[in-house]
N, C-alpha and C. Protein backbone atom coordinates (compact mmCIF):
# COMPACT_ATOMS: atom_id res chain seq x y z
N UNK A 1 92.88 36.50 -8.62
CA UNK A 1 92.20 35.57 -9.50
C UNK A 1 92.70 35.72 -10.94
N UNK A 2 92.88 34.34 -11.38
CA UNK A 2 93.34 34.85 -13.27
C UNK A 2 94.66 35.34 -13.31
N UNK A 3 95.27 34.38 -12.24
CA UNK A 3 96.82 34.55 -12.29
C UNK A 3 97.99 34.03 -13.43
N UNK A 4 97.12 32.99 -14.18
CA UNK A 4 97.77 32.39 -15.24
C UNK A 4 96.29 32.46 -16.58
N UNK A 5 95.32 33.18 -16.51
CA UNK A 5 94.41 33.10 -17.36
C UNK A 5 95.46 33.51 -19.23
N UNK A 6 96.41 34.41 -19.28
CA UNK A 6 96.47 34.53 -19.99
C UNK A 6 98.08 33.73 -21.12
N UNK A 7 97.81 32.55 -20.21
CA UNK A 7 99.43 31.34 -20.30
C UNK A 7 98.32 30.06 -20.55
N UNK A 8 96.84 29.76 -20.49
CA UNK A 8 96.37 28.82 -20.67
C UNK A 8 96.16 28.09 -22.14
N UNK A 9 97.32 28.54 -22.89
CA UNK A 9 97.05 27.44 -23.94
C UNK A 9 97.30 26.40 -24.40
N UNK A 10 97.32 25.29 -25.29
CA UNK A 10 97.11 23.98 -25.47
C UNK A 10 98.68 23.28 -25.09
N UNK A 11 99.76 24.25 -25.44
CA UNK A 11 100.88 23.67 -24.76
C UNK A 11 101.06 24.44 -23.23
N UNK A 12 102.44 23.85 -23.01
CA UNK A 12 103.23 24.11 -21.97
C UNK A 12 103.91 25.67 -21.90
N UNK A 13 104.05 26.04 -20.71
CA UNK A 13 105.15 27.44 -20.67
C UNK A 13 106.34 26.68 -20.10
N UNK A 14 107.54 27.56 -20.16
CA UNK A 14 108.62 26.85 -19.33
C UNK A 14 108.19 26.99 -17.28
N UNK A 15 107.45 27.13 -17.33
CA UNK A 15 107.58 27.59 -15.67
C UNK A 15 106.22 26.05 -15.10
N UNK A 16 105.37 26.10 -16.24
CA UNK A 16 104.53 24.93 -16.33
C UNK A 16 105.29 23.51 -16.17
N UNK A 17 106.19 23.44 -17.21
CA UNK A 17 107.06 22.58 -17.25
C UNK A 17 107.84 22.11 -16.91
N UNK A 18 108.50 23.31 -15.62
CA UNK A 18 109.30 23.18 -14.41
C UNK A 18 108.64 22.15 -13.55
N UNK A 19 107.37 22.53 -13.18
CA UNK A 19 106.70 22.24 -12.19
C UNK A 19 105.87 20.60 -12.66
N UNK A 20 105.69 20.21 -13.66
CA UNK A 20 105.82 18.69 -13.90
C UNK A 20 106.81 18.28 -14.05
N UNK A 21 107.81 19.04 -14.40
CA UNK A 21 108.94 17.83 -14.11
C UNK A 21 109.55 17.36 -12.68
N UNK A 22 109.22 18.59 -12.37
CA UNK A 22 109.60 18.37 -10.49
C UNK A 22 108.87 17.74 -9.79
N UNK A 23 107.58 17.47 -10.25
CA UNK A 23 106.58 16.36 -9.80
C UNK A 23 106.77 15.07 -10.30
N UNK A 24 107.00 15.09 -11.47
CA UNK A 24 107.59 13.75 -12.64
C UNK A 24 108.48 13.17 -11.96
N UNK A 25 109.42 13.99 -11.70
CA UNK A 25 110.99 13.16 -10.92
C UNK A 25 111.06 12.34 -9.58
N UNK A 26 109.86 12.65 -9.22
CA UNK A 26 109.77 12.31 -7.74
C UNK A 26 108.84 11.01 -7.64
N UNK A 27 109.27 10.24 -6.38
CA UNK A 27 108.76 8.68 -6.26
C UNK A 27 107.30 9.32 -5.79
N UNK A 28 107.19 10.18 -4.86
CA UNK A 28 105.64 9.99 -4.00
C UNK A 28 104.98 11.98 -4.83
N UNK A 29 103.83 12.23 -3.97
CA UNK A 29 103.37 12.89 -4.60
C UNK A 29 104.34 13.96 -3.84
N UNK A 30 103.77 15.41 -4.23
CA UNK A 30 104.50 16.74 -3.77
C UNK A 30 103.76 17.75 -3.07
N UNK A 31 103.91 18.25 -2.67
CA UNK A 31 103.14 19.65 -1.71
C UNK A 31 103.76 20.48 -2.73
N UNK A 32 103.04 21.81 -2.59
CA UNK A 32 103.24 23.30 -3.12
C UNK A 32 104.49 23.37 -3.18
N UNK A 33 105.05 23.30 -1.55
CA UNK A 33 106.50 23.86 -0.98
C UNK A 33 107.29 23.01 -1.54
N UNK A 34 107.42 22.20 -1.55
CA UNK A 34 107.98 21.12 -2.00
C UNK A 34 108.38 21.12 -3.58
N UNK A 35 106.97 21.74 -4.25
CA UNK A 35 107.99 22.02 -5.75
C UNK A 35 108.10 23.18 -6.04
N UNK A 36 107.93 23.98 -5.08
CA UNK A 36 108.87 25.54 -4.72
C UNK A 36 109.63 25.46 -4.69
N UNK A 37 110.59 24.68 -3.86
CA UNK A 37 112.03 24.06 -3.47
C UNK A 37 112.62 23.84 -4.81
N UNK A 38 112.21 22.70 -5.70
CA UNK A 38 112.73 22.02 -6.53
C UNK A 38 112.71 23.01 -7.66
N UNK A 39 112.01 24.24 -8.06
CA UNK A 39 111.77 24.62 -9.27
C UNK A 39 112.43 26.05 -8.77
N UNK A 40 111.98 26.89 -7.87
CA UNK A 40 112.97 27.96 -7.95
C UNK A 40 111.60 28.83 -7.94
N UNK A 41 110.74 28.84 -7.86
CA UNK A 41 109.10 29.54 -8.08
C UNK A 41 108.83 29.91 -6.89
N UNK A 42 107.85 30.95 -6.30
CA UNK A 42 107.43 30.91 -5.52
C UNK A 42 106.51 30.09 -4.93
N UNK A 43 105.69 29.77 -4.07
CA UNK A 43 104.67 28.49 -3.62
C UNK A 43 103.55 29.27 -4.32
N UNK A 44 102.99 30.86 -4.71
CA UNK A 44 101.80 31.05 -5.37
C UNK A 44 102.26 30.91 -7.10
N UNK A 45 103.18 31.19 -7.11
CA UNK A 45 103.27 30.45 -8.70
C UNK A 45 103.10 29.12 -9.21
N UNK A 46 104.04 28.69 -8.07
CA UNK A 46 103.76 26.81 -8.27
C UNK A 46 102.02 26.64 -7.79
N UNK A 47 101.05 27.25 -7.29
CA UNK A 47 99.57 27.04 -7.34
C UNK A 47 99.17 27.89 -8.50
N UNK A 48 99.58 28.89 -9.11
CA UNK A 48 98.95 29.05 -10.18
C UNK A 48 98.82 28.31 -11.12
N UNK A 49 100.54 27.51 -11.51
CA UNK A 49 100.29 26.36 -12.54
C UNK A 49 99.77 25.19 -12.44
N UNK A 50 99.82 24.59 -11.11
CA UNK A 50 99.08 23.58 -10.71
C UNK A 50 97.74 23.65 -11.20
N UNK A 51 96.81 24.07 -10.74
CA UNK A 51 95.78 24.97 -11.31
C UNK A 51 95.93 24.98 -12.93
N UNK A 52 96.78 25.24 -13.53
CA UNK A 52 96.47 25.22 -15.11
C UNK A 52 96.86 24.02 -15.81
N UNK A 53 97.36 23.23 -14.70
CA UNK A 53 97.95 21.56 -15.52
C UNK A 53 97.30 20.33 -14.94
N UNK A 54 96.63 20.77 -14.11
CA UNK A 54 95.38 19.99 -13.33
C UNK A 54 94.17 20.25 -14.68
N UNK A 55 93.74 21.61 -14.99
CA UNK A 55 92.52 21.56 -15.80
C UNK A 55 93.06 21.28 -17.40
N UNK A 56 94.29 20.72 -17.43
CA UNK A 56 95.16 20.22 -18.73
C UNK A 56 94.89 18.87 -18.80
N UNK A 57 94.72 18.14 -17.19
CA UNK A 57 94.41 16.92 -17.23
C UNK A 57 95.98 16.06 -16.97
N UNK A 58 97.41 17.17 -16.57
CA UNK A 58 98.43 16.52 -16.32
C UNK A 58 98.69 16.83 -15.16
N UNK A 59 97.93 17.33 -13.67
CA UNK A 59 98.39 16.85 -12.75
C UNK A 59 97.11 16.10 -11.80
N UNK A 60 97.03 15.53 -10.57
CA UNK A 60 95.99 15.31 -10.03
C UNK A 60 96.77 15.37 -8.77
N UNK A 61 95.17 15.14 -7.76
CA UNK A 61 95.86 15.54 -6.31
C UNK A 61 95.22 14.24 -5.56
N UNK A 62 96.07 13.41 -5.52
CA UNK A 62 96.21 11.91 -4.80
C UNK A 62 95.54 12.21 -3.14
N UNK A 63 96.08 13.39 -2.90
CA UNK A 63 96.19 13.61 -1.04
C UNK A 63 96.16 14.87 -0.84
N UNK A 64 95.25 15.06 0.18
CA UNK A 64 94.98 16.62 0.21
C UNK A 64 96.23 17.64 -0.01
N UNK A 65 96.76 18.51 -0.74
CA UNK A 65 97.59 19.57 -0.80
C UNK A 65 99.04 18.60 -1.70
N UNK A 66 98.28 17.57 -2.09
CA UNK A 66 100.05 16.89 -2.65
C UNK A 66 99.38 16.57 -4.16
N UNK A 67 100.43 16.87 -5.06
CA UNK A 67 100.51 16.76 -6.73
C UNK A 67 101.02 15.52 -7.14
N UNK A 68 100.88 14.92 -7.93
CA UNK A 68 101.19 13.81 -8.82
C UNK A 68 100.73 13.96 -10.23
N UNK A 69 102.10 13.40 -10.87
CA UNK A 69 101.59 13.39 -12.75
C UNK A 69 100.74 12.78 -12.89
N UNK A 70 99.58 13.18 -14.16
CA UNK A 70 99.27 11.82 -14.59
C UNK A 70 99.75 11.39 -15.73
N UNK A 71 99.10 10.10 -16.30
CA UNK A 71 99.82 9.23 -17.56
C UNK A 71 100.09 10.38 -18.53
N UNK A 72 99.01 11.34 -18.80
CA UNK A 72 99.01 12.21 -19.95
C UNK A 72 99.79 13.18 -19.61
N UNK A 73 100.02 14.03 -18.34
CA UNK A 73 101.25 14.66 -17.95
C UNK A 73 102.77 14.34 -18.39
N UNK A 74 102.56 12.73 -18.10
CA UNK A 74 104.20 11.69 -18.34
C UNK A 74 104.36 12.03 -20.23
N UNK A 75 103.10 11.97 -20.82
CA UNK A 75 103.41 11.92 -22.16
C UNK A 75 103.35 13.40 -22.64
N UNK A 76 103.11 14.60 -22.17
CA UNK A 76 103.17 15.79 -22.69
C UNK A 76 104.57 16.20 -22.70
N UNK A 77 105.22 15.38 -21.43
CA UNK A 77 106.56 16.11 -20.81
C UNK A 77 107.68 15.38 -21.92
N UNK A 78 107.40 14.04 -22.33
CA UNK A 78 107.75 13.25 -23.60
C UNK A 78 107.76 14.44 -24.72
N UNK A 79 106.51 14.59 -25.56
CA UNK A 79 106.56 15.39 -26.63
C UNK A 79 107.06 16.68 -26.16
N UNK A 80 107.54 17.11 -25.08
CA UNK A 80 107.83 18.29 -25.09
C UNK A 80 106.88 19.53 -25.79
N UNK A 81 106.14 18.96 -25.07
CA UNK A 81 104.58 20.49 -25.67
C UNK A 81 104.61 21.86 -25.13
């Protein structure tokens, strides 16, 4: 528990940022594994950040176990936060 408690602040980390962009790039939503693959992370890292960019308000989960940006995700990854 409190695997990323101490990376939760108002911006991005690079490993955060991996993991929306690898969701960003893609037409449909993503599974864990899926942006394990794409980012180079393990599948409990890619759920730790999920988990911290979901309660950021930049990812949501369309379908059980699958990620998608949202609008405000699309514009964080813009400003590069």
């Amino acid at each position: 528990m409190g695997c990323c408690k101490s990376k939760c602040g108002s911006g991005l980390t690079d490993e955060q940022k991996k993991v929306l962009e690898a969701i960003a790039n893609s037409d449909e939503p993503l599974s864990t594994k899926e942006i394990a693959g794409a980012t180079g992370l393990t599948s409990n890292q890619v759920s730790c950040r999920i988990r911290s960019l979901k309660s950021k308000g930049y990812v949501e989960s369309p379908a059980r176990c699958k990620y998608a940006v949202t609008t405000d995700g699309k514009a964080a990854l813009k400003e590069g936060a």
